[in-house]
C-alpha atoms as a PDB file:
ATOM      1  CA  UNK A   1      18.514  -9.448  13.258  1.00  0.00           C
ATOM      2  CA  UNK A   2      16.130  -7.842  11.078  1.00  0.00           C
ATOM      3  CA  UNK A   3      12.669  -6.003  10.981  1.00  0.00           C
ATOM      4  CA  UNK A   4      10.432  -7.052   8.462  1.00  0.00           C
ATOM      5  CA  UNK A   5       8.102  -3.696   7.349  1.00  0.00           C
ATOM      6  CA  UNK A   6       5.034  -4.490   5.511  1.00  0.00           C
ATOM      7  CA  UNK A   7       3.815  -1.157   3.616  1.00  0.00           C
ATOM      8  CA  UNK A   8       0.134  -0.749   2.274  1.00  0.00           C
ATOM      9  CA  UNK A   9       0.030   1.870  -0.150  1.00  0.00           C
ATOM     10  CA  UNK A  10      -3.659   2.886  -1.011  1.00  0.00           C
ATOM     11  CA  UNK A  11      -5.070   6.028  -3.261  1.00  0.00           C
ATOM     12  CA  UNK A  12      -6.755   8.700  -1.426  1.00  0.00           C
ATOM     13  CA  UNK A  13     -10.585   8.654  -1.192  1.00  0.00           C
ATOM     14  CA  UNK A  14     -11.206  10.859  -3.904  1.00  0.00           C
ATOM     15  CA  UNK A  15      -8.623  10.035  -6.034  1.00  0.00           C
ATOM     16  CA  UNK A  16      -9.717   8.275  -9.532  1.00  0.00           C
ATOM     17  CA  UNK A  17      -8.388   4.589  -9.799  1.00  0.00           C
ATOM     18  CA  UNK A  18      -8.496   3.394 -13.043  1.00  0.00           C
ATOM     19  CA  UNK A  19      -7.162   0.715 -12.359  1.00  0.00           C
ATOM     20  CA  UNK A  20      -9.706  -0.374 -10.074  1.00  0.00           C
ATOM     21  CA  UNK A  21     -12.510   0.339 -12.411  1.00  0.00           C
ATOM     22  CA  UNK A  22     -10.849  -2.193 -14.974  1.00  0.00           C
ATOM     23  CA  UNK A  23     -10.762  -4.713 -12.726  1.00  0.00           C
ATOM     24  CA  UNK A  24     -14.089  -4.265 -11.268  1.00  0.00           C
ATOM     25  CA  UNK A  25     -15.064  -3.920 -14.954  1.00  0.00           C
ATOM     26  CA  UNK A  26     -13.246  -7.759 -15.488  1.00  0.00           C
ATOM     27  CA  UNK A  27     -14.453  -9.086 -13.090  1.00  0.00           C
ATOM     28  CA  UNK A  28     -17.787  -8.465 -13.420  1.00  0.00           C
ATOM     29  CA  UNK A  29     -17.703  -9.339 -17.339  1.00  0.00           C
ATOM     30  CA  UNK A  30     -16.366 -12.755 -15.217  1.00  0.00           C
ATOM     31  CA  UNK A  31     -19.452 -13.313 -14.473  1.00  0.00           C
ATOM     32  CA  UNK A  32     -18.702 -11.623 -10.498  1.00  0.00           C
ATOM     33  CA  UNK A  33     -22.125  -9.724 -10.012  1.00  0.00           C
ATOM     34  CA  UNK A  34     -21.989  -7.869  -6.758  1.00  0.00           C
ATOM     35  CA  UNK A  35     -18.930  -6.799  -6.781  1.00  0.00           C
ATOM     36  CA  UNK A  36     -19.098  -2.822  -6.024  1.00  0.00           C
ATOM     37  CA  UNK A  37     -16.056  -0.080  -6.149  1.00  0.00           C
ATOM     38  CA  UNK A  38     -12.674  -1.521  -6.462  1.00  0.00           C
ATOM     39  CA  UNK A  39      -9.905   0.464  -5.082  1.00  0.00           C
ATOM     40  CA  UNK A  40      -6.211  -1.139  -5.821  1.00  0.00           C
ATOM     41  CA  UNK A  41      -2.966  -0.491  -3.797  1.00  0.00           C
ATOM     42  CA  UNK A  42       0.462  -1.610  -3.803  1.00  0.00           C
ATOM     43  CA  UNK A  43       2.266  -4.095  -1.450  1.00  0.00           C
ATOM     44  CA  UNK A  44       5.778  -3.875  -0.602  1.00  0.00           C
ATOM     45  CA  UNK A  45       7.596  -5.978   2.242  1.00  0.00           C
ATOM     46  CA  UNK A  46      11.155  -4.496   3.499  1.00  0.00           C
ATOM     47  CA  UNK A  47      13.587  -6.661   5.252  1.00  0.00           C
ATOM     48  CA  UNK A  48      15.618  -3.660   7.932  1.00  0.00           C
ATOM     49  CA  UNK A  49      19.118  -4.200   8.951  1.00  0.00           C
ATOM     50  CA  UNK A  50      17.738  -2.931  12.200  1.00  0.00           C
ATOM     51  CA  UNK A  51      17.050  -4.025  16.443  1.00  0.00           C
ATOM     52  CA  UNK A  52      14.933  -1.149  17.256  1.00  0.00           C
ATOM     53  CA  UNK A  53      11.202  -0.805  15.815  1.00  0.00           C
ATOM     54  CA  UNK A  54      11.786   2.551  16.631  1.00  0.00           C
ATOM     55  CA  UNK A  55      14.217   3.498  14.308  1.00  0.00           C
ATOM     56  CA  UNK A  56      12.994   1.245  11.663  1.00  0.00           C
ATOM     57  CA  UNK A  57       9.799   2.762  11.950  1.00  0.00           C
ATOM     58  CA  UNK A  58      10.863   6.169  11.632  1.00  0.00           C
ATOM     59  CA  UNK A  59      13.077   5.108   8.261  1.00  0.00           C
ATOM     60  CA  UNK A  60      10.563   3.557   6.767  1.00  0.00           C
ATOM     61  CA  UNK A  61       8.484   6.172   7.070  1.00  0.00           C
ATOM     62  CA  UNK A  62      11.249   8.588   5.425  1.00  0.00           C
ATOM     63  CA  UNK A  63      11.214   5.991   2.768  1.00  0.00           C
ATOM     64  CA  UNK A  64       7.403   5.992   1.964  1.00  0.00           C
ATOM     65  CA  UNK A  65       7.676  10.161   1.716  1.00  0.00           C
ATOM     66  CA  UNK A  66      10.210  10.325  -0.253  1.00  0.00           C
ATOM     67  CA  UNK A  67       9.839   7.434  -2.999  1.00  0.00           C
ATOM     68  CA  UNK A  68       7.132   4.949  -2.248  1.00  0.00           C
ATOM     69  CA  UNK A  69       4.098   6.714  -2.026  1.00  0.00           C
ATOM     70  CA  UNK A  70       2.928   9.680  -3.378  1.00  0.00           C
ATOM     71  CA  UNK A  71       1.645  11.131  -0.284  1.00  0.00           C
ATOM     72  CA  UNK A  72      -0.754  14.025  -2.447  1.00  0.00           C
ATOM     73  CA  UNK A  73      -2.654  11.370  -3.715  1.00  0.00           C
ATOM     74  CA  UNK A  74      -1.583   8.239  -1.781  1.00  0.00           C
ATOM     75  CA  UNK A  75      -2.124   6.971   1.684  1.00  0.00           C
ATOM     76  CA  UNK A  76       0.135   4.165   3.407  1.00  0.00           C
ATOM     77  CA  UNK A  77       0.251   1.994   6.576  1.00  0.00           C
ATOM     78  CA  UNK A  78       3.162   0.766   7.989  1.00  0.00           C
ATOM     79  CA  UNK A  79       3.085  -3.089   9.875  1.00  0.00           C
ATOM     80  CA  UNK A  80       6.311  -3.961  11.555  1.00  0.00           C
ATOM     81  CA  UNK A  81       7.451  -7.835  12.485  1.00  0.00           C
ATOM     82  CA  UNK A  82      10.486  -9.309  13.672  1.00  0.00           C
END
């Protein structure tokens, strides 16, 4: 079976996100009034060749250290699902 790990990868607060001012900046000139800060992330779903939540936890989180997040300026969340 397999564990499904959902990872939310978000910027620090603090950080600059450009890319969250162009889209607020978008969707505003899109006629969106209200909208306030925009802060954009990154998504990523991993299927584990893995039984215990445990251990799938504890790789993903070696995974998100050492390539998918840049943990100076990023934060992440990790969701696991059978």
């Amino acid at each position: 079976t397999f564990v499904k790990a959902k990872v939310h990868i978000t910027l620090k607060p603090g950080v600059l996100d450009p890319q969250g001012r162009a889209i607020a900046h978008a969707l505003q000139q899109l006629g969106f009034d209200g909208v306030g800060d925009v802060r954009q992330g990154k998504y990523i779903e991993l299927d584990l060749a893995e039984t215990d939540k445990a251990r799938a936890r504890q790789a993903v989180e070696a995974m998100c250290t050492k390539l998918l997040a840049n943990t100076v300026i990023e934060n992440y969340t990790i969701d696991l699902a059978d």
